[in-house]
C-alpha atoms as a PDB file:
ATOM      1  CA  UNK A   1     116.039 115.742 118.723  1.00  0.00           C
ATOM      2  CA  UNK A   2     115.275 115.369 114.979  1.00  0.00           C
ATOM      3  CA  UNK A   3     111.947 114.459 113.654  1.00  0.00           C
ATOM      4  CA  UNK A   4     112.146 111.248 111.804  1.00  0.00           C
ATOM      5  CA  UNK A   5     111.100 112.434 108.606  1.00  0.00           C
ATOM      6  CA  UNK A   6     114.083 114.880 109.251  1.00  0.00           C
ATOM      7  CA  UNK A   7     116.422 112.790 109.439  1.00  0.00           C
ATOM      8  CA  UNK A   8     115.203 110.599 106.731  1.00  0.00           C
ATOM      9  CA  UNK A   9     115.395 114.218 104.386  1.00  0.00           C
ATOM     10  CA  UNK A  10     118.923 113.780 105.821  1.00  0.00           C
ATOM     11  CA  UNK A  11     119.300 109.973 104.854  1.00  0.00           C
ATOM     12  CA  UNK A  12     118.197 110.796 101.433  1.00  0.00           C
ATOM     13  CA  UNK A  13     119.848 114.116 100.380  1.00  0.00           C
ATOM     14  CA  UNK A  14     123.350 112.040 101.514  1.00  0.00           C
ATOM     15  CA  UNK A  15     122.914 109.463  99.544  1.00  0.00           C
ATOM     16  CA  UNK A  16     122.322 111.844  95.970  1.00  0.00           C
ATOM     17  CA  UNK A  17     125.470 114.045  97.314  1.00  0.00           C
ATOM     18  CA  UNK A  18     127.563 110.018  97.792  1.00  0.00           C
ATOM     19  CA  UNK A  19     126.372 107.203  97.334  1.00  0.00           C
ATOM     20  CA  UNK A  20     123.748 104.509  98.469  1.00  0.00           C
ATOM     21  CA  UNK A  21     126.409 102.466 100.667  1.00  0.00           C
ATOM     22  CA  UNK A  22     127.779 105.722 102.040  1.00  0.00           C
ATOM     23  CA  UNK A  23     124.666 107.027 103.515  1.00  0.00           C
ATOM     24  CA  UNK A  24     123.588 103.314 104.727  1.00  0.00           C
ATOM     25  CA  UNK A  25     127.136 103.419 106.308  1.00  0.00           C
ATOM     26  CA  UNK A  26     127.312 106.447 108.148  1.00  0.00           C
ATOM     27  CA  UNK A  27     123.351 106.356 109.188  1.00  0.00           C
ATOM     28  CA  UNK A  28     123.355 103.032 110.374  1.00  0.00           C
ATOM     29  CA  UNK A  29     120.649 101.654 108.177  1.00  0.00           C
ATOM     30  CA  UNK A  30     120.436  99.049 105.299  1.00  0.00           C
ATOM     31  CA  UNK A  31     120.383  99.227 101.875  1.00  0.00           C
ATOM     32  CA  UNK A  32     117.669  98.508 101.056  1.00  0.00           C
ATOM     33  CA  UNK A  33     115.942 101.135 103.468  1.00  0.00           C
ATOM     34  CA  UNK A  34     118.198 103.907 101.983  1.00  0.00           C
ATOM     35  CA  UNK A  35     116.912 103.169  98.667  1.00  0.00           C
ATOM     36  CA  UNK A  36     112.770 102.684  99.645  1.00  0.00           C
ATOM     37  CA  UNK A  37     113.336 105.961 100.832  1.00  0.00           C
ATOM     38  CA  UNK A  38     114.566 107.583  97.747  1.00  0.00           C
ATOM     39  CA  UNK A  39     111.997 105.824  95.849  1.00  0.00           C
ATOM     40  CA  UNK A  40     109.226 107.485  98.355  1.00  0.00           C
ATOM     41  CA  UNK A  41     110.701 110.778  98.465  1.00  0.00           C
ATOM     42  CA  UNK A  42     111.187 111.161  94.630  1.00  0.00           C
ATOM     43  CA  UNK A  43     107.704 109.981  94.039  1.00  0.00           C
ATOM     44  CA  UNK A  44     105.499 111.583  97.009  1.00  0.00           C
ATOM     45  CA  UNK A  45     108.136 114.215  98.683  1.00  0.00           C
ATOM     46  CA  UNK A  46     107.824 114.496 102.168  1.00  0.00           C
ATOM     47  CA  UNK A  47     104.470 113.168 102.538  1.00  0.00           C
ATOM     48  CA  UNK A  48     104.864 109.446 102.298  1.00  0.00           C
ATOM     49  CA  UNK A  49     107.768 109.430 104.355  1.00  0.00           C
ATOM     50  CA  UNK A  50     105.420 109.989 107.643  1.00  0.00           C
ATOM     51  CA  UNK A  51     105.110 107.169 109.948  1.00  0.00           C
ATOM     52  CA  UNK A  52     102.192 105.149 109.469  1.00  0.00           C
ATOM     53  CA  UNK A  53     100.152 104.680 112.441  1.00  0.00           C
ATOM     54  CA  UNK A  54     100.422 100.986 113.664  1.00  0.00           C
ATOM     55  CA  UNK A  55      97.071 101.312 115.952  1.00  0.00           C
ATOM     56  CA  UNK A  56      94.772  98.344 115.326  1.00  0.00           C
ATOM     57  CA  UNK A  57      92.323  98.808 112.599  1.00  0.00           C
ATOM     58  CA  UNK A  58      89.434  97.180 114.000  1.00  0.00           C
ATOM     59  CA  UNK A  59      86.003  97.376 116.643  1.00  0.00           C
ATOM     60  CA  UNK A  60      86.504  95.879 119.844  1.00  0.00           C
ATOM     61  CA  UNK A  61      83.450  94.114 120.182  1.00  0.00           C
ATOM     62  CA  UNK A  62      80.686  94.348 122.260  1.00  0.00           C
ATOM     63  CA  UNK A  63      78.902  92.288 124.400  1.00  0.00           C
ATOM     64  CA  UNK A  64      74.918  92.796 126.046  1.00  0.00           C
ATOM     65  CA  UNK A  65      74.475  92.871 129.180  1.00  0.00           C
ATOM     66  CA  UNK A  66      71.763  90.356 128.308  1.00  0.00           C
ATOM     67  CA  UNK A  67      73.903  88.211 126.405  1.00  0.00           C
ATOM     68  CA  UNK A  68      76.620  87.813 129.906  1.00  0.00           C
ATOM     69  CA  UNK A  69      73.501  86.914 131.653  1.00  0.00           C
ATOM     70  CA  UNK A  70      72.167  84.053 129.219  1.00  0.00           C
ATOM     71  CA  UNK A  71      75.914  82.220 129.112  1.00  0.00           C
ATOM     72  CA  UNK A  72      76.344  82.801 132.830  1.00  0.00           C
ATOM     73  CA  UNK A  73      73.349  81.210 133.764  1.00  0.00           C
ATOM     74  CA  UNK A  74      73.787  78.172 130.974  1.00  0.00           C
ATOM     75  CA  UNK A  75      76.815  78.021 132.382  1.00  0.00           C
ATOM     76  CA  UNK A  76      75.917  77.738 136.164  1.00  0.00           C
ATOM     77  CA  UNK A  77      73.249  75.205 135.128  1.00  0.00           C
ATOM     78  CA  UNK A  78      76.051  72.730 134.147  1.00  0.00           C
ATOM     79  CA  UNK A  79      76.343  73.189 130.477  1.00  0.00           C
ATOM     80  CA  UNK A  80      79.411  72.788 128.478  1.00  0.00           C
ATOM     81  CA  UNK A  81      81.451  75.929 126.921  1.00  0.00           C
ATOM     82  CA  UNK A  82      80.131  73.910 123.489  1.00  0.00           C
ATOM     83  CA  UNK A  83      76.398  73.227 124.483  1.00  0.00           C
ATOM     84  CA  UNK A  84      76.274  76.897 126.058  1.00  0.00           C
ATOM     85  CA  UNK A  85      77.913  78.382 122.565  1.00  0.00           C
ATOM     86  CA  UNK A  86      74.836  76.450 120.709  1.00  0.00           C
ATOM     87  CA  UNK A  87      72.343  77.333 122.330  1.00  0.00           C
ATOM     88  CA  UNK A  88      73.638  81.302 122.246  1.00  0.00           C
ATOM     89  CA  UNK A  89      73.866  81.126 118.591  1.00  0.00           C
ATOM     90  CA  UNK A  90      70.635  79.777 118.318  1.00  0.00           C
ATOM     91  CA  UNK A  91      68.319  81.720 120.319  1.00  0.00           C
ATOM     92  CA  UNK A  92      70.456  84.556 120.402  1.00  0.00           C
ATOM     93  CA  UNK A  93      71.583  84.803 116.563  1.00  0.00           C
ATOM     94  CA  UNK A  94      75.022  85.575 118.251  1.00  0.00           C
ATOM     95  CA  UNK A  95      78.844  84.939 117.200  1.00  0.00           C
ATOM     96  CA  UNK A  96      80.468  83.546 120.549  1.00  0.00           C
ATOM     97  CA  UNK A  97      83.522  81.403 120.956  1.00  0.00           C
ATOM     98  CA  UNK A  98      83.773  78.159 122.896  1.00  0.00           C
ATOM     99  CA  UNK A  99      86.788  79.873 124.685  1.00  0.00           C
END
């Protein structure tokens, strides 16, 4: 199996040896890719042409113990999601959603 970056060396080097339709032509891929590729590879080489990770960029929060406790037993007391949220914020200085 070829490494992607291989194969868009591949992709690239055709399309300087043919043309830009050719290459899209005989590897299956648009135009339009063919030539952000070219632009990438004659400005960066090789090293732009890496996949980017697509892992999510962010914290999963985190929730105290403490904090379950207080909306559970708001909660079991017969407050509403909105009351409950309220009152969290408030004593709490916390960020919760109604949901």
């Amino acid at each position: 199996m070829i490494s992607p970056v291989t194969q868009i060396e591949r992709v690239v080097k055709y399309s300087y040896e043919h043309s830009v339709r050719a290459a899209a032509m005989v590897f299956g891929v648009s135009r339009s890719t063919v030539y952000r590729w070219r632009k990438a590879y004659e400005l960066y080489c090789l090293e732009k042409l890496e996949p980017k990770s697509t892992a999510p960029r962010r914290r999963n929060t985190v929730v105290t113990q403490h904090l379950v406790d207080k909306v559970r037993l708001l909660r079991v007391t017969g407050m509403g999601a909105v009351k409950t949220a309220a009152i969290v914020r408030r004593d709490e200085r916390a960020s919760v959603s109604v949901t």
